[in-house]
N, C-alpha and C. Protein backbone atom coordinates (compact mmCIF):
# COMPACT_ATOMS: atom_id res chain seq x y z
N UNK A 1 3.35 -24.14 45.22
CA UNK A 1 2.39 -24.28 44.16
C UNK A 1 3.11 -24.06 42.83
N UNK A 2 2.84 -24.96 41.92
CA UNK A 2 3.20 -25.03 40.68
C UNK A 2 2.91 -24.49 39.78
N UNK A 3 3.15 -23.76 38.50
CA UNK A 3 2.38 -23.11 37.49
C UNK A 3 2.84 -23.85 35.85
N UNK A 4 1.81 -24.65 35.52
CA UNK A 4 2.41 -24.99 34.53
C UNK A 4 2.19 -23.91 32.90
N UNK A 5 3.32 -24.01 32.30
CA UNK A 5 3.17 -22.73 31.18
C UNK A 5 3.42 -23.72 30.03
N UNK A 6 3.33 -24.73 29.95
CA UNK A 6 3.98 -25.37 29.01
C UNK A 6 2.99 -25.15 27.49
N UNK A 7 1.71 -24.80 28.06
CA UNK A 7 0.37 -24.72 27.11
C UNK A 7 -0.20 -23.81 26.82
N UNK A 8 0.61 -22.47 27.65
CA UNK A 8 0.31 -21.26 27.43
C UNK A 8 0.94 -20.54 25.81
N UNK A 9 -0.34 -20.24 25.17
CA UNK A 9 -0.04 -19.79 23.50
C UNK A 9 -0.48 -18.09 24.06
N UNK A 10 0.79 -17.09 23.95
CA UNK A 10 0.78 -15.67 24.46
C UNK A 10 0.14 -15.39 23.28
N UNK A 11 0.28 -15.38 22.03
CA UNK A 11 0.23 -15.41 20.68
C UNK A 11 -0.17 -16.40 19.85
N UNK A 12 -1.47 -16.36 19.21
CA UNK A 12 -1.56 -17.49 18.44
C UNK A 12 -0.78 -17.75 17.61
N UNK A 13 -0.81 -18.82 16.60
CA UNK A 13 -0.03 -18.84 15.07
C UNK A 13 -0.23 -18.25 14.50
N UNK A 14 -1.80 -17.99 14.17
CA UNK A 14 -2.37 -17.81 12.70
C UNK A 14 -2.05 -16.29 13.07
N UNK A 15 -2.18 -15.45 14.42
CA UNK A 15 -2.02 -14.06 14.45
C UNK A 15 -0.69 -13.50 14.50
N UNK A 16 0.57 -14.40 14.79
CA UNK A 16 2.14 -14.30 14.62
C UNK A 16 2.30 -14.58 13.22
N UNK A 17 1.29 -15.62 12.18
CA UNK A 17 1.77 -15.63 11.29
C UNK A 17 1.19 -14.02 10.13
N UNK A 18 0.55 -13.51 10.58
CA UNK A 18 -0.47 -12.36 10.03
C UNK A 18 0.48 -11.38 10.09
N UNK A 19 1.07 -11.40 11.47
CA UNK A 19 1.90 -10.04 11.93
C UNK A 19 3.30 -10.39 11.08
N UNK A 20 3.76 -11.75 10.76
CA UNK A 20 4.91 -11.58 9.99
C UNK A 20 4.71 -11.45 8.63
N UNK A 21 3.64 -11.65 8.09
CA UNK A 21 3.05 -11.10 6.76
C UNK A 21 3.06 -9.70 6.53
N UNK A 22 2.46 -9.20 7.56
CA UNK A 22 2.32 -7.65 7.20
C UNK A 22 3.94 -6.93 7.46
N UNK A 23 4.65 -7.70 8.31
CA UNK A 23 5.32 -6.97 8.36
C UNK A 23 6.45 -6.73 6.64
N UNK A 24 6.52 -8.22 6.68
CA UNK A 24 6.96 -8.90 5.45
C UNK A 24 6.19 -7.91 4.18
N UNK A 25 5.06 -7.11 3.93
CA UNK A 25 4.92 -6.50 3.00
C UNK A 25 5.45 -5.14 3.26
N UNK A 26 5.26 -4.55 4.87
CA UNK A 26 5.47 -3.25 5.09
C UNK A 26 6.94 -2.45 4.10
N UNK A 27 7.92 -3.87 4.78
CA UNK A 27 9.16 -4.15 3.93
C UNK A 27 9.14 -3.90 2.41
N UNK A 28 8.24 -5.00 1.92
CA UNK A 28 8.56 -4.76 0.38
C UNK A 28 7.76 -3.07 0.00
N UNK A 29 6.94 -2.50 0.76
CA UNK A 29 6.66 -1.37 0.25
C UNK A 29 8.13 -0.05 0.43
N UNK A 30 8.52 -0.06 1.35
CA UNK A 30 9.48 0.20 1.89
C UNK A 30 11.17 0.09 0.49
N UNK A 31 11.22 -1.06 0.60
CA UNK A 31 12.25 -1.16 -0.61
C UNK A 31 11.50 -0.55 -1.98
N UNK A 32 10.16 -0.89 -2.28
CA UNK A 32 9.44 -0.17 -3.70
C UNK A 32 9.71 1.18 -3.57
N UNK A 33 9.96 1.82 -2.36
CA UNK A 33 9.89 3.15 -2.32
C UNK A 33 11.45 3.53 -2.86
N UNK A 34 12.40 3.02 -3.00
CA UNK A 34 13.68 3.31 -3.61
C UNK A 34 14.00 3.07 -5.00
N UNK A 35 12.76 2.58 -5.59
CA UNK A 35 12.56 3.11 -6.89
C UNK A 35 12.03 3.94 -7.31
N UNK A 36 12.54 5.68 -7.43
CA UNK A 36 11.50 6.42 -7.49
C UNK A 36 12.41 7.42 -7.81
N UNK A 37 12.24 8.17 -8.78
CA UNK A 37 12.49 9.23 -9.81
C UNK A 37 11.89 10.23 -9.97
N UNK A 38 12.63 11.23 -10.21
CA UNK A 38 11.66 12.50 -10.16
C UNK A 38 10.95 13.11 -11.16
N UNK A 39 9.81 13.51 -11.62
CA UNK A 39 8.66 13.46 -12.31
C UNK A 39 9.02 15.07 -12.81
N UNK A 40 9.65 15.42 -14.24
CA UNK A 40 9.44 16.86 -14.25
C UNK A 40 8.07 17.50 -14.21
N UNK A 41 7.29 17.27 -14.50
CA UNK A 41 5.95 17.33 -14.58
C UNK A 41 5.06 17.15 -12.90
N UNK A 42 5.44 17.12 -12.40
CA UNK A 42 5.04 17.09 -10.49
C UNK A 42 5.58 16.98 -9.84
N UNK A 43 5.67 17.58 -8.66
CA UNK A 43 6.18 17.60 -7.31
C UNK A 43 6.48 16.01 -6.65
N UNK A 44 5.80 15.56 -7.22
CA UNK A 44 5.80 14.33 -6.70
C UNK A 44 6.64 13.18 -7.16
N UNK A 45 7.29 11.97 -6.76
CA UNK A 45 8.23 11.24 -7.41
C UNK A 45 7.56 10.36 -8.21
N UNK A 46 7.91 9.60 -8.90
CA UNK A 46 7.38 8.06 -10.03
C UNK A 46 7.70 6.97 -8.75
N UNK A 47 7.64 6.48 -8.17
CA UNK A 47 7.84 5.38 -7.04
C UNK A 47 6.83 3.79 -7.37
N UNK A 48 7.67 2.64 -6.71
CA UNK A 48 6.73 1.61 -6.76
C UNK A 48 5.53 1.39 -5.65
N UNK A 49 5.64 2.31 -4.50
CA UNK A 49 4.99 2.04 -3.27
C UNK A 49 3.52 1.39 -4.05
N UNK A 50 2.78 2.26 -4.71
CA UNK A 50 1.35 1.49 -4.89
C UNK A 50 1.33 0.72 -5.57
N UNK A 51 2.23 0.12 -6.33
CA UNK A 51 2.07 -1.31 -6.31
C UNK A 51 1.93 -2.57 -5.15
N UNK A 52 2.98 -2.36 -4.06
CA UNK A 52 2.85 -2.65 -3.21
C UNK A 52 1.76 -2.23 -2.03
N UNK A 53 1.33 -1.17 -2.21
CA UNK A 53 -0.50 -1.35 -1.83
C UNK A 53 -1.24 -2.44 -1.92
N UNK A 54 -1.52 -1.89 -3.53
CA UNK A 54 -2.10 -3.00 -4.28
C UNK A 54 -1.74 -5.18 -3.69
N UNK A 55 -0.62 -4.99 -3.64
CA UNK A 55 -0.28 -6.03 -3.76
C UNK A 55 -0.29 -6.85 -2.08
N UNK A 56 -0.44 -6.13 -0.78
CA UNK A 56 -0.70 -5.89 0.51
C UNK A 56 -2.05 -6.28 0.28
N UNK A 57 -3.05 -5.36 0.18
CA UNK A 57 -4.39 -5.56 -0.40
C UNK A 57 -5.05 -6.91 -0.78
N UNK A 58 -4.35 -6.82 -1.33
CA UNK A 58 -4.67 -8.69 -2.69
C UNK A 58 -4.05 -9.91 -1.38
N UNK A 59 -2.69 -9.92 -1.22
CA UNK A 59 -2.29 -10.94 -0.94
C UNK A 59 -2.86 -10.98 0.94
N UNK A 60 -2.93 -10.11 1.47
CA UNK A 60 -3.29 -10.15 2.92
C UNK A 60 -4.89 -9.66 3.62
N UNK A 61 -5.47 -9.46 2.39
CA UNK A 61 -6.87 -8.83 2.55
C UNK A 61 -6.84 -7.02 3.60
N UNK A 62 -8.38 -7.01 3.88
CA UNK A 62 -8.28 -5.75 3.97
C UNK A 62 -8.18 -5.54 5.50
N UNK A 63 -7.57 -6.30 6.27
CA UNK A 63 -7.27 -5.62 7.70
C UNK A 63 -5.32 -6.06 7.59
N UNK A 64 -5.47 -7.29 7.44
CA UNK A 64 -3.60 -7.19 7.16
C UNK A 64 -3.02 -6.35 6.51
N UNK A 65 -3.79 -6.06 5.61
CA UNK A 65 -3.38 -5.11 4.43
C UNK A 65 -3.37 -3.88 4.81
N UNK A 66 -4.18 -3.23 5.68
CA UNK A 66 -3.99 -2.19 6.00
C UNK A 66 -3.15 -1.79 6.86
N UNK A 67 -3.20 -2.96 8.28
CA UNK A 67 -2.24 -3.26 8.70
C UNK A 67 -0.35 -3.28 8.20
N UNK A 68 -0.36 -3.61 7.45
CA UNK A 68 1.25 -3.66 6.75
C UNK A 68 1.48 -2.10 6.65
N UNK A 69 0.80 -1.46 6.36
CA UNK A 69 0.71 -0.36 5.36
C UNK A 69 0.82 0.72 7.23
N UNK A 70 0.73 0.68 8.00
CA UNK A 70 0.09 0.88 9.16
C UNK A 70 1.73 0.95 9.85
N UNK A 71 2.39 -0.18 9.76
CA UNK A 71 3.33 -0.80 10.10
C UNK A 71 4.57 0.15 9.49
N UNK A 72 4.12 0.05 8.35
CA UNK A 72 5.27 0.97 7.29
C UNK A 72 5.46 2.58 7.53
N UNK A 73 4.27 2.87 7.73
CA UNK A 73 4.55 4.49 8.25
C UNK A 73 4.85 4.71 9.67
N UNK A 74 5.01 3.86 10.43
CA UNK A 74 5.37 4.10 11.90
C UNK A 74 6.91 3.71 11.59
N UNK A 75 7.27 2.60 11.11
CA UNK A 75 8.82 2.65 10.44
C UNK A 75 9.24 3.69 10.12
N UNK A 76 8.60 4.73 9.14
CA UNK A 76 9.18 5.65 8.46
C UNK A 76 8.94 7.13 9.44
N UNK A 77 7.93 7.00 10.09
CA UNK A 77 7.80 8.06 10.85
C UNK A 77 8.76 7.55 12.14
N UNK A 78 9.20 6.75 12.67
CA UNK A 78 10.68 6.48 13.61
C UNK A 78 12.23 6.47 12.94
N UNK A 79 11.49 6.51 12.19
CA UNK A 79 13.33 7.12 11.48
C UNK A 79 13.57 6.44 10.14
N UNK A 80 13.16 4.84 10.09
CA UNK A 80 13.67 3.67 8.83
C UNK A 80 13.31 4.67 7.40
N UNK A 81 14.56 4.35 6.70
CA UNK A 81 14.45 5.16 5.61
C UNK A 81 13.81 4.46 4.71
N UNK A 82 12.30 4.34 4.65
CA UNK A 82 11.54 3.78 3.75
C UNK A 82 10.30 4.46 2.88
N UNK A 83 10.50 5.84 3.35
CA UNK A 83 9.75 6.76 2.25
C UNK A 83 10.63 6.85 0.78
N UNK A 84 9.41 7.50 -0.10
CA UNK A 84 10.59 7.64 -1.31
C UNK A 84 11.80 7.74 -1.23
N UNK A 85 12.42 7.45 -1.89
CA UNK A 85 14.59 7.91 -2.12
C UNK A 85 14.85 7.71 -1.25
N UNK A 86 14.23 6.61 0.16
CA UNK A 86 15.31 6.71 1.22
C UNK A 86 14.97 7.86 2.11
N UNK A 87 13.87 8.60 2.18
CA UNK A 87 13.49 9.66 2.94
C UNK A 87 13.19 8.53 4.41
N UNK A 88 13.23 9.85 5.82
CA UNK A 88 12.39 9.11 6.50
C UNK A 88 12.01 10.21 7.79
N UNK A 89 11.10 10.01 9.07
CA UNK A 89 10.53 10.55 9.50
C UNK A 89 9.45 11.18 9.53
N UNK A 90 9.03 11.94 10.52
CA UNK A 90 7.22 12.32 10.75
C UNK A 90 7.37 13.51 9.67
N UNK A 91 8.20 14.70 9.75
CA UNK A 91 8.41 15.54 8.39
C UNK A 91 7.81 15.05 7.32
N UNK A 92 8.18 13.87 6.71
CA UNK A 92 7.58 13.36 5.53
C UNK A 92 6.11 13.22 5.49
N UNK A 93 5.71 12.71 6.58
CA UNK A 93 4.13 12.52 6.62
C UNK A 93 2.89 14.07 6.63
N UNK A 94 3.81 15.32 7.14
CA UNK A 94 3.02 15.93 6.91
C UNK A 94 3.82 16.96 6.06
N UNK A 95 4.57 16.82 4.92
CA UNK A 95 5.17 17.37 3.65
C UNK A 95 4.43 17.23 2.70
N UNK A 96 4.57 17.92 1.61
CA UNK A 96 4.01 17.90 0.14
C UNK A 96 3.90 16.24 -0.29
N UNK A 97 3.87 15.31 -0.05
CA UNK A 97 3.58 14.28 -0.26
C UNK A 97 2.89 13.17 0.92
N UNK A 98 2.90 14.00 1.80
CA UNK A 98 2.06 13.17 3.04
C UNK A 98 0.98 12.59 2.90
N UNK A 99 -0.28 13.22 1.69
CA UNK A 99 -1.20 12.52 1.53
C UNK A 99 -1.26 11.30 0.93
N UNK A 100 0.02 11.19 0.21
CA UNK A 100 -0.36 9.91 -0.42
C UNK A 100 0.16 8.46 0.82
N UNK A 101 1.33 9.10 1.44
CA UNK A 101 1.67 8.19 2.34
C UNK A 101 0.40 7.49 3.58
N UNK A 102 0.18 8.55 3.81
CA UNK A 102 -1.26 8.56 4.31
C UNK A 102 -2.47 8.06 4.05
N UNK A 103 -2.65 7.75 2.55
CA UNK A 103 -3.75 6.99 2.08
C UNK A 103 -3.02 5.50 1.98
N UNK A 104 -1.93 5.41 2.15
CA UNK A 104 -1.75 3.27 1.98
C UNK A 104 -2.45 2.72 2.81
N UNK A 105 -2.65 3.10 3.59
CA UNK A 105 -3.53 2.08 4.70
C UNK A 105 -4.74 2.13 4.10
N UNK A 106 -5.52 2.76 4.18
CA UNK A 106 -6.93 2.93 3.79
C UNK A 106 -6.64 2.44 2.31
N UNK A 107 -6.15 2.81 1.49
CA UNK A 107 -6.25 2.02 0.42
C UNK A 107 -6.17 0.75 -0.14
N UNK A 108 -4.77 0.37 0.84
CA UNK A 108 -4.27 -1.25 1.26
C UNK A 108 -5.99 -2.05 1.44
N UNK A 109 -6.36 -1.36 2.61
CA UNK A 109 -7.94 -1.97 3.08
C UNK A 109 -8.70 -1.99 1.88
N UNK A 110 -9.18 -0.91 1.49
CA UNK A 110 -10.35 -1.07 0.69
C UNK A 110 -10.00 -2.11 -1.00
N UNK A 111 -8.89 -1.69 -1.31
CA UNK A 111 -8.22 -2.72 -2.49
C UNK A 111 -8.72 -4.93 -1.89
N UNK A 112 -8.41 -4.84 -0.59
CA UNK A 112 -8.20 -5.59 -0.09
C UNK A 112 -9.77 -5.80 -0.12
N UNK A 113 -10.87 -5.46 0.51
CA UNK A 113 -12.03 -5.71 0.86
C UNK A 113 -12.88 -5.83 -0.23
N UNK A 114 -12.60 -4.92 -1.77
CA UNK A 114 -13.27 -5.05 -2.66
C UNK A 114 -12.86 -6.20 -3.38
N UNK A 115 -10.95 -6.81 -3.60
CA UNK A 115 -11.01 -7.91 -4.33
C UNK A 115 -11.32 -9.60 -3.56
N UNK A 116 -11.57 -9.55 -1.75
CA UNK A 116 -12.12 -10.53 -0.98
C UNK A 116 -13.71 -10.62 -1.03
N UNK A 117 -14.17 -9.44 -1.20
CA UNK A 117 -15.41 -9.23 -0.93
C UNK A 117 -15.78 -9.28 0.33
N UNK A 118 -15.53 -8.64 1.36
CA UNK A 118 -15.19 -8.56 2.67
C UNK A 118 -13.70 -8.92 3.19
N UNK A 119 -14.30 -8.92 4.96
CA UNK A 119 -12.81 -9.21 5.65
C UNK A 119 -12.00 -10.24 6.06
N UNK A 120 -12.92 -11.53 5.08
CA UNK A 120 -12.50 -12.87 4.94
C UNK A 120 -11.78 -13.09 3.51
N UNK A 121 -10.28 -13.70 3.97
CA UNK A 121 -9.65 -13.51 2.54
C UNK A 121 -10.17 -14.97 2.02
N UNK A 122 -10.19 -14.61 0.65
CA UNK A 122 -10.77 -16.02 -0.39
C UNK A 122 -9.53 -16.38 -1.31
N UNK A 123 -9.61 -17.61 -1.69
CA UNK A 123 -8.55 -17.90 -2.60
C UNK A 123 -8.13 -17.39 -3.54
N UNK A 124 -7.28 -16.33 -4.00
CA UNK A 124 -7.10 -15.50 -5.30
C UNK A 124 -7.61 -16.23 -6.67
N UNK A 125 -7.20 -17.70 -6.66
CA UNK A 125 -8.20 -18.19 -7.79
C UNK A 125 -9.28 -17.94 -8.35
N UNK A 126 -10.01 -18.03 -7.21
CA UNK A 126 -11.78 -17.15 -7.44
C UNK A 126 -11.74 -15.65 -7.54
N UNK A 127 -10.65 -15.09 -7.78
CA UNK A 127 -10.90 -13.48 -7.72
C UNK A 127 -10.50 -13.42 -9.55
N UNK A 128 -11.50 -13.26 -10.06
CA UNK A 128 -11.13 -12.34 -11.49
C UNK A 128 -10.30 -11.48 -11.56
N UNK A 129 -10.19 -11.48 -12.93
CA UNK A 129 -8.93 -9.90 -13.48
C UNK A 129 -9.81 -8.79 -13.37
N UNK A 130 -11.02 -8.95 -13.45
CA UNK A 130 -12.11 -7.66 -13.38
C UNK A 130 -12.23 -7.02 -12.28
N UNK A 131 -12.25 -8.24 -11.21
CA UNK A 131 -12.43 -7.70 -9.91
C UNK A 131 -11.21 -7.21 -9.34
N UNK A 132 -9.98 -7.68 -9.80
CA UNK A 132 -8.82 -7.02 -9.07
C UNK A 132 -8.48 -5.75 -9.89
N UNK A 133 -9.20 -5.28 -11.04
CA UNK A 133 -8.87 -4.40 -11.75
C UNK A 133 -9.91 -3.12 -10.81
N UNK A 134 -10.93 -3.25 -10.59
CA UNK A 134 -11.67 -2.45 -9.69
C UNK A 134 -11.24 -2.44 -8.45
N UNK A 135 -10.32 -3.43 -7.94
CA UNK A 135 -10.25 -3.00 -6.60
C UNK A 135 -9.06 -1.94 -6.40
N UNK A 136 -8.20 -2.12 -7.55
CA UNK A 136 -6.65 -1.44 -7.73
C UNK A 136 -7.28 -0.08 -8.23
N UNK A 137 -8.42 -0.15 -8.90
CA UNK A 137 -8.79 1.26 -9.32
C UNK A 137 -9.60 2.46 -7.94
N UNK A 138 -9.99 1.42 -7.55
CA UNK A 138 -10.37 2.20 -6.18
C UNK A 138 -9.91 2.61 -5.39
N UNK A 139 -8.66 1.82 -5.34
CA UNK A 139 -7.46 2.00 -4.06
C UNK A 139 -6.73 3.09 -4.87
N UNK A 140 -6.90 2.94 -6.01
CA UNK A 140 -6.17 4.82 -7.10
C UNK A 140 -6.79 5.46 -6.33
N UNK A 141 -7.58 6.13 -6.67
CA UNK A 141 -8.73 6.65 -6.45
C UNK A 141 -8.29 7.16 -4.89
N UNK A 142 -8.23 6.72 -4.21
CA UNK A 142 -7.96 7.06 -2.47
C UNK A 142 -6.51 7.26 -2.94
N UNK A 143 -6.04 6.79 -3.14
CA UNK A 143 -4.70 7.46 -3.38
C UNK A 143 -4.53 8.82 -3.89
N UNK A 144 -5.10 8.92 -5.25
CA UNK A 144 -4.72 9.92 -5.39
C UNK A 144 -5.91 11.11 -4.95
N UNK A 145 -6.92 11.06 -4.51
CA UNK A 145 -7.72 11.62 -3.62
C UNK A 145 -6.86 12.78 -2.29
N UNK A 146 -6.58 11.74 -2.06
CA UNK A 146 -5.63 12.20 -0.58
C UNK A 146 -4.31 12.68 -1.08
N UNK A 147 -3.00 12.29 -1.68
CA UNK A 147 -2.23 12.56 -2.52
C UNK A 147 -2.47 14.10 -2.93
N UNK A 148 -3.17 14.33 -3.41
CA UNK A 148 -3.92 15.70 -4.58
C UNK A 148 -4.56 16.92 -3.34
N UNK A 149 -5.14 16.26 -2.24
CA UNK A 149 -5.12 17.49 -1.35
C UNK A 149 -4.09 17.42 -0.23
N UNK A 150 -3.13 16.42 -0.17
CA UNK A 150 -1.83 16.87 0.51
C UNK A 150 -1.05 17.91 -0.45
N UNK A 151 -1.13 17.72 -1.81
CA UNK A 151 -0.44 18.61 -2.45
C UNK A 151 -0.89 20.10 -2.33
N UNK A 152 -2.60 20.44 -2.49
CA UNK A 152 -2.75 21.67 -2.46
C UNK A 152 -2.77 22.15 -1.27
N UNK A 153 -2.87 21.53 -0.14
CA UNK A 153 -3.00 22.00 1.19
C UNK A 153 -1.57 22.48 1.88
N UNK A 154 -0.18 22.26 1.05
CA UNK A 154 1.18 22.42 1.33
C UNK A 154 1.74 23.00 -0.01
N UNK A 155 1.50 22.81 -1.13
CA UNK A 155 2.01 24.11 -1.62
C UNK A 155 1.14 24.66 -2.23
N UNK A 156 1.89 26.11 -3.25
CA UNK A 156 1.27 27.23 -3.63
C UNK A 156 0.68 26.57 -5.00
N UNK A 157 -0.20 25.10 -5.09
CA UNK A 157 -1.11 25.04 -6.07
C UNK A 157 -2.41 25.53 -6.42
N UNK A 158 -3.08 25.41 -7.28
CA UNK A 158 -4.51 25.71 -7.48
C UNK A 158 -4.63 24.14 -7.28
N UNK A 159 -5.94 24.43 -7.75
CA UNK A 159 -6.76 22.66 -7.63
C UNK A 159 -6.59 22.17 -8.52
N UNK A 160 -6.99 22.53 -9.44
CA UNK A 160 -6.44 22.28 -10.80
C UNK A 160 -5.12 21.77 -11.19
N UNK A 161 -4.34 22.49 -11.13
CA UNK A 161 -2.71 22.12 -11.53
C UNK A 161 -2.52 21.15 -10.08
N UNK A 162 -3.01 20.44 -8.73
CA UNK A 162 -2.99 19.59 -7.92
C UNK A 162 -2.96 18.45 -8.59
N UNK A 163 -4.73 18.39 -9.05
CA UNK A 163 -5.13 17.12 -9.60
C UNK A 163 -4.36 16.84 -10.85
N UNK A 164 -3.83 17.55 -11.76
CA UNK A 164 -3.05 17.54 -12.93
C UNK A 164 -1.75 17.05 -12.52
N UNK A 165 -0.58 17.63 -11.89
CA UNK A 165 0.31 17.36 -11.28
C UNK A 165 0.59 16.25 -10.20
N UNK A 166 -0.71 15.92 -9.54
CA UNK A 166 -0.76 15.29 -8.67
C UNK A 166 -1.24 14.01 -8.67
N UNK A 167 -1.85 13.83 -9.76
CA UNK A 167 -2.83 12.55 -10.69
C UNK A 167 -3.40 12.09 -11.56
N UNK A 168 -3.14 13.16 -12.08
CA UNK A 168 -3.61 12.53 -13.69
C UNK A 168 -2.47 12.51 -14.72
N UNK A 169 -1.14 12.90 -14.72
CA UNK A 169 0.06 12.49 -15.06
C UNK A 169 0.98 11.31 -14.92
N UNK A 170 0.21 10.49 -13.35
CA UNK A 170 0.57 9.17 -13.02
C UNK A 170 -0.22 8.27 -13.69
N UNK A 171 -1.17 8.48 -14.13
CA UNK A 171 -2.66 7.28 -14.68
C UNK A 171 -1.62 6.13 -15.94
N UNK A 172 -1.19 6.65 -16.25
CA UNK A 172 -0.44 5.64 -17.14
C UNK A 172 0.49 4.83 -16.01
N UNK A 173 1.07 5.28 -15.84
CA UNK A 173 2.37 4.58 -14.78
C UNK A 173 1.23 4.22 -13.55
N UNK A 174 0.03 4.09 -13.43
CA UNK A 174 -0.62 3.03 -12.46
C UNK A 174 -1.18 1.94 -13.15
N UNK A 175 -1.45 2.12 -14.47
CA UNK A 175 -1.98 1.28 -15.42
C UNK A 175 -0.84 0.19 -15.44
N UNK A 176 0.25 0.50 -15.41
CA UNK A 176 1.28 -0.55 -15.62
C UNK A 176 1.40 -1.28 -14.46
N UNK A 177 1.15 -0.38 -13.11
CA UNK A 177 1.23 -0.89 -11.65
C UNK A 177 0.51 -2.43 -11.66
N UNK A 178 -1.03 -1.77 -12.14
CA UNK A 178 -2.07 -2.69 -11.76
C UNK A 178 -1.58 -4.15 -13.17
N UNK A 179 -1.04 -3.80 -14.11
CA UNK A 179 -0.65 -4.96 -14.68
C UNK A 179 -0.15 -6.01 -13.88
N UNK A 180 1.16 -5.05 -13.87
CA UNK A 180 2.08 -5.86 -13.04
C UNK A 180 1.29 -6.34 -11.12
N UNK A 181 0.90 -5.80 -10.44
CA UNK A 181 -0.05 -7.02 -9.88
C UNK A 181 -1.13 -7.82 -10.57
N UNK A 182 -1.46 -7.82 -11.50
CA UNK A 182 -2.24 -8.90 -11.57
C UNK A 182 -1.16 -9.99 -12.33
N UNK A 183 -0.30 -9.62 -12.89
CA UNK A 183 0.67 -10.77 -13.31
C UNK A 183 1.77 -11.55 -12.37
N UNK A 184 1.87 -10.63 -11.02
CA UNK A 184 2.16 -11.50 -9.47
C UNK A 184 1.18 -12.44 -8.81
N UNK A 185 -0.30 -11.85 -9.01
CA UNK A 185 -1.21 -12.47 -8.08
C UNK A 185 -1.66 -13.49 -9.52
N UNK A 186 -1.45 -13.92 -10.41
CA UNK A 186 -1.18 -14.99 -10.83
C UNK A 186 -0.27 -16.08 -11.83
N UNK A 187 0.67 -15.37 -10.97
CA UNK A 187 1.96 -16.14 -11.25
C UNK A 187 2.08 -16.91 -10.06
N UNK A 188 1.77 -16.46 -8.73
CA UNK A 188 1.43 -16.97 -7.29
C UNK A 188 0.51 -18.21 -7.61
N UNK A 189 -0.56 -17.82 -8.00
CA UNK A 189 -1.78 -18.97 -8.21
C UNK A 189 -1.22 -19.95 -8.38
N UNK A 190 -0.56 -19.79 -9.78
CA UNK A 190 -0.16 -21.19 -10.96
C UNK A 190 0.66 -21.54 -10.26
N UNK A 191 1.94 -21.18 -9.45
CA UNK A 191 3.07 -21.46 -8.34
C UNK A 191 2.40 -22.10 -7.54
N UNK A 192 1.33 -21.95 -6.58
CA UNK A 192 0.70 -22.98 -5.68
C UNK A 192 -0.09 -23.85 -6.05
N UNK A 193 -0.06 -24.23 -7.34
CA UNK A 193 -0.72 -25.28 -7.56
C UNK A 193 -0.16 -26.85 -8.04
């Protein structure tokens, strides 16, 4: 008896092509993370990672997107040196900066779901600067949410000097983040057209 496999799809396209997307961002978050300087003013580094949230979010919606982001901390928690400076391992995830590593996924998603408007991605064309400006602000928001009680829950902060140190010293340097994605996600546009 014969078995023919010639028609057997183990893997679709569209879901091999999803998985090389995300992986393809996990990456660029990964390299963003080796731009990153140390902040006299917080514990915490200046890094590009949430841009690349942001930009996971936008370009892959909110399950790829979270997905990538998903992808990236199992990299970094197996060893790939793709936390800040080249850091890597599970140490990092539950260190003085674990929360923020910890919120890319969930943030990746919700950035992603608020500028699709669900879990069907739409053509970035139809997405306003307004709407990607709220979705990058929300995905702050979880960021530094989580970020701010990884900090007080691991060191000797108050709450206060957390959220100070921990997020409201970055608000400028995310302001520039969210520029700079919205001047990728349409520089992309005008490029595919």
């Amino acid at each position: 008896m014969a078995t023919n496999t010639e028609s057997v799809d183990l893997v679709g396209d569209e879901a091999a092509t999803n998985l090389a997307r995300a992986a393809l961002f996990a990456a660029l978050v990964g390299a963003f993370a080796y731009v990153s300087f140390p902040f006299p003013v917080s514990p915490a580094p200046v890094t590009l990672q949430v841009l690349g949230v942001f930009l996971a979010g936008i370009f892959l919606g909110p399950v790829w997107g979270a997905a990538a982001l998903v992808l990236y901390l199992a990299a970094g928690a197996l060893g790939a040196p793709v936390f800040s400076g080249g850091a890597a391992g599970f140490g990092e995830l539950v260190g003085a900066t674990g929360g923020y590593l910890w919120s890319y996924p969930l943030a990746a998603g919700l950035v992603g779901a608020i500028a699709h408007r669900g879990a069907a991605l739409r053509d970035l064309d139809a997405v306003s600067a307004p709407l990607l400006v709220a979705a990058m602000t929300a995905g702050t928001v979880v960021v530094y949410a989580m970020g701010v009680a990884g900090l007080y829950l691991t060191l000797d902060l108050t709450l206060a000097e957390s959220v100070i140190q921990g997020a409201v010293v970055f608000l400028p340097a995310e302001g520039a983040k969210m520029a700079a994605a919205i001047g990728i996600v349409r520089s992309d546009a005008i490029a595919a057209r």
